[in-house]
N, C-alpha and C. Protein backbone atom coordinates (compact mmCIF):
# COMPACT_ATOMS: atom_id res chain seq x y z
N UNK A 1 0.84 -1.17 0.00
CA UNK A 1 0.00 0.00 0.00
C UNK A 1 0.89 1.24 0.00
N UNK A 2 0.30 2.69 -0.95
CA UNK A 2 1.38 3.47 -0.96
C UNK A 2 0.77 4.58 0.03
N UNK A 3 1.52 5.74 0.36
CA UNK A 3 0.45 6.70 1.40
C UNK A 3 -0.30 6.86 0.31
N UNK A 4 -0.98 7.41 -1.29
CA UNK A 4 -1.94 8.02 -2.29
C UNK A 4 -3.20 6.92 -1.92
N UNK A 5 -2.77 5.43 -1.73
CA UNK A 5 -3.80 4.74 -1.53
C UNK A 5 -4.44 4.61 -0.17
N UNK A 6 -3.85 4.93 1.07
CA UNK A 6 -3.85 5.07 2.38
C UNK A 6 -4.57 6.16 2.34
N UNK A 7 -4.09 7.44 1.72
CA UNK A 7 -5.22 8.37 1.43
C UNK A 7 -6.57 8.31 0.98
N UNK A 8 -6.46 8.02 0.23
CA UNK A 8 -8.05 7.65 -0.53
C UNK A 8 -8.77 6.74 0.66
N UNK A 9 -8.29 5.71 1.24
CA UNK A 9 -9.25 5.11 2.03
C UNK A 9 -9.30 5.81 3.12
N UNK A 10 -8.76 6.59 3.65
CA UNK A 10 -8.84 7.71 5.13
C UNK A 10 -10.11 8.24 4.50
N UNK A 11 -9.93 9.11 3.47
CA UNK A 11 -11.17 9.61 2.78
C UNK A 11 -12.44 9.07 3.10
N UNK A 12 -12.19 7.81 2.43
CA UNK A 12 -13.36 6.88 2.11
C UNK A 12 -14.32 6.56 3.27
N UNK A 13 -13.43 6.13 4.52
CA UNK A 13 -14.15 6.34 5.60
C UNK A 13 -14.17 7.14 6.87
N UNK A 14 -13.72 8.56 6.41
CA UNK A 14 -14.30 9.42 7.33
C UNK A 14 -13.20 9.62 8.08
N UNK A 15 -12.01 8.90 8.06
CA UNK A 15 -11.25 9.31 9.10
C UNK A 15 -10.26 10.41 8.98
N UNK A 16 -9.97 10.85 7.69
CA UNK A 16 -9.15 11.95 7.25
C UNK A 16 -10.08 13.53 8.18
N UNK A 17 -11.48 13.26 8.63
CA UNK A 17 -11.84 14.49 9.40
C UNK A 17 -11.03 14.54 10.96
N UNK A 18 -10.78 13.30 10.63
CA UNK A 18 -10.17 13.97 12.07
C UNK A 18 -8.97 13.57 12.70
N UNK A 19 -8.32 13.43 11.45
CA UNK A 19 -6.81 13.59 11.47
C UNK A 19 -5.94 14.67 10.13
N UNK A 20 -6.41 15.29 9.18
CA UNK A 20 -5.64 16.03 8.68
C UNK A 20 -5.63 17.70 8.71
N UNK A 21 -6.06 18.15 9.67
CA UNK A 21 -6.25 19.49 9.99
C UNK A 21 -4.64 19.71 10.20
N UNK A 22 -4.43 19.82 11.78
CA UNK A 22 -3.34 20.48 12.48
C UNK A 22 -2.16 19.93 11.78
N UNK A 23 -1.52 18.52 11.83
CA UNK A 23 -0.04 18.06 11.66
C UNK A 23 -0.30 17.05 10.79
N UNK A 24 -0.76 17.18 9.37
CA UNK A 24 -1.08 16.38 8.31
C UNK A 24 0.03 15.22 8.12
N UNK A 25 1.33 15.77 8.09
CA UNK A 25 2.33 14.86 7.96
C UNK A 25 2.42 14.02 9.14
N UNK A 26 2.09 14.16 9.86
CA UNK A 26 2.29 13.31 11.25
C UNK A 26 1.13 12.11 11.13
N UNK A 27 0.10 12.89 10.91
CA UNK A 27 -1.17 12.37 10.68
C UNK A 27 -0.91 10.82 10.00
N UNK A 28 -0.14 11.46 8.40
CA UNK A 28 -0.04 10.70 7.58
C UNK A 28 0.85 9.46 7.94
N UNK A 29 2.06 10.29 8.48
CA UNK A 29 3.43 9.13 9.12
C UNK A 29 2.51 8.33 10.16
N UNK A 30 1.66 8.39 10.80
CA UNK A 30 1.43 7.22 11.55
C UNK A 30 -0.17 6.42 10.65
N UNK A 31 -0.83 7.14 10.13
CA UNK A 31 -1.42 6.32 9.29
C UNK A 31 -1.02 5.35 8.37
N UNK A 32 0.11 5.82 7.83
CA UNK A 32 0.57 4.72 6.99
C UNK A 32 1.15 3.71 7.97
N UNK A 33 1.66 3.48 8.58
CA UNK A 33 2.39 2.81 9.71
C UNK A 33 1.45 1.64 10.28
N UNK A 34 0.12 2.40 10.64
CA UNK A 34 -1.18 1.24 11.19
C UNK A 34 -1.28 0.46 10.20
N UNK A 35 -1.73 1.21 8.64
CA UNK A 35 -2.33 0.59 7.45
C UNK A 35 -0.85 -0.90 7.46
N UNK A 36 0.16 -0.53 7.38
CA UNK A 36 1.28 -1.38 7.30
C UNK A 36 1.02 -2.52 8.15
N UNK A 37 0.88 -2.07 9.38
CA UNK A 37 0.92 -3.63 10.51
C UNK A 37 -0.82 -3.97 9.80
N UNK A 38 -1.40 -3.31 9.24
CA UNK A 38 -2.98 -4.15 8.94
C UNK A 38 -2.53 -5.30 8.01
N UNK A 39 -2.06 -4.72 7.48
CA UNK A 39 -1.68 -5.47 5.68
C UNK A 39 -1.01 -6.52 6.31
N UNK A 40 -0.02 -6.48 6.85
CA UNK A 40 0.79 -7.40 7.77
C UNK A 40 0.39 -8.89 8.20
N UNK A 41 -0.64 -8.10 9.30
CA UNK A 41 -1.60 -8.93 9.49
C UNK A 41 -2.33 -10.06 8.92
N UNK A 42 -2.98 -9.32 8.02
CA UNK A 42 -3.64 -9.73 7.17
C UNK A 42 -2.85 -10.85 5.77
N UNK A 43 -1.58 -10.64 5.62
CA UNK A 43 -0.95 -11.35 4.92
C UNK A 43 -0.72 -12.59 5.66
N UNK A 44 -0.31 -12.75 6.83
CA UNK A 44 -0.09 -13.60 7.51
C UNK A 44 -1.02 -14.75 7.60
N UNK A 45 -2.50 -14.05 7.81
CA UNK A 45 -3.40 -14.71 8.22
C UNK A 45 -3.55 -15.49 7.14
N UNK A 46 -3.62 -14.70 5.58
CA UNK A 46 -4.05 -15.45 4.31
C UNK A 46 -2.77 -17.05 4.23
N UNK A 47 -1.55 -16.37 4.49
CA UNK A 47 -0.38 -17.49 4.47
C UNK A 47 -0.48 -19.18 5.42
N UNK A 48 -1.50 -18.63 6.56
CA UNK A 48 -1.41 -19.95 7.56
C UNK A 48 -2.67 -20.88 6.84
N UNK A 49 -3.87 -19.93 6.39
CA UNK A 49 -4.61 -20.52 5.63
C UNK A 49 -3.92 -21.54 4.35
N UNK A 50 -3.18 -20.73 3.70
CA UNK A 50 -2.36 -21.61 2.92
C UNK A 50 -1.72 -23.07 3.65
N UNK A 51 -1.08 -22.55 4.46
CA UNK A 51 -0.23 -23.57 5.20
C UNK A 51 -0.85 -24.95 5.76
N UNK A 52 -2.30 -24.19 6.21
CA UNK A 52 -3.26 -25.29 6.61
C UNK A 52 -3.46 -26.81 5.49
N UNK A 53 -3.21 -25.99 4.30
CA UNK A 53 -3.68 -26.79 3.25
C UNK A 53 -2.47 -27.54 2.67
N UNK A 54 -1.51 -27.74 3.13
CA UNK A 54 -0.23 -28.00 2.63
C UNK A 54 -0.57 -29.35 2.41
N UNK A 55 -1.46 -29.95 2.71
CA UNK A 55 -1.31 -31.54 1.73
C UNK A 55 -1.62 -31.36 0.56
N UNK A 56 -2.26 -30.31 -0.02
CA UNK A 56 -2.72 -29.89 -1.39
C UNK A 56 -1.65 -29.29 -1.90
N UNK A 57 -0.50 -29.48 -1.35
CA UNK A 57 0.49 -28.67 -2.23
C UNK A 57 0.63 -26.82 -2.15
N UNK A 58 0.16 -26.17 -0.91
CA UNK A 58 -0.52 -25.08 -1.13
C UNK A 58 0.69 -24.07 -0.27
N UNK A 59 1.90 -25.09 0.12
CA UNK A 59 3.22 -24.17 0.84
C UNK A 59 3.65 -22.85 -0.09
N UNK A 60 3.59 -23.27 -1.27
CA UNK A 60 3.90 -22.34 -2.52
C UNK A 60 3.57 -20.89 -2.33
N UNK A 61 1.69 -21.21 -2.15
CA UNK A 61 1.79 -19.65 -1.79
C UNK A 61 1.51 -19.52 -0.75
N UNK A 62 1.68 -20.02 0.46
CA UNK A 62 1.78 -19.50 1.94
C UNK A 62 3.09 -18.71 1.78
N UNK A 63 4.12 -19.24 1.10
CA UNK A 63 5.79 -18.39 0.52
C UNK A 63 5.43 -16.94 -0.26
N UNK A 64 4.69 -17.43 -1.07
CA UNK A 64 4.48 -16.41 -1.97
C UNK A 64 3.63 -14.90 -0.98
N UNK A 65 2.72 -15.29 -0.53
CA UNK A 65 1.86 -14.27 0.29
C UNK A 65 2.99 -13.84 1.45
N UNK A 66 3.54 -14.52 2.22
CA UNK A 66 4.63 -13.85 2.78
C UNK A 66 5.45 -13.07 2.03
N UNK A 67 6.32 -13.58 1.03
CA UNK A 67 7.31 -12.55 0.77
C UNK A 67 7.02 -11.18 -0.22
N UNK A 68 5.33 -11.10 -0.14
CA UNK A 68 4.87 -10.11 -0.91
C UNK A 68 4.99 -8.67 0.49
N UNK A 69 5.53 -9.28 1.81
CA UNK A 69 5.66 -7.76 2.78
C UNK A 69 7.17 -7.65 2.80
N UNK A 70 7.94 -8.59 1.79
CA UNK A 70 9.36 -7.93 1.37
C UNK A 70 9.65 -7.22 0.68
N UNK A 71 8.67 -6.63 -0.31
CA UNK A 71 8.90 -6.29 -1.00
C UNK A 71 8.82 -4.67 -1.15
């Protein structure tokens, strides 16, 4: 996720009212930061799902969905 897209969804739900007035950049530096550990999260979770399935051959992309937060 880049901050332009982090933006648009602050937008989207309302939360840019009440964080970009006073210290926008600050605002932004820790918004992007949450959005980061979300994605995080959320990658992880999709990867164990994978992992679950590893008799199907499915380690591949439990790898793959991980090393997409190396990048």
């Amino acid at each position: 996720m880049n901050k332009d897209e982090i933006i648009l969804m602050a937008d989207a739900s309302g939360l840019s009212w009440y964080g970009m007035g006073k210290d926008r950049d600050k605002f932004l530096h820790y918004l992007e930061a949450f959005a980061n550990l979300v994605a995080e999260r959320e990658r992880e979770a999709c990867a164990k799902v994978c992992k679950a399935q590893d008799e199907y051959g499915w380690q591949q992309y439990a790898d793959a969905i991980r090393a997409r937060g190396n990048t």
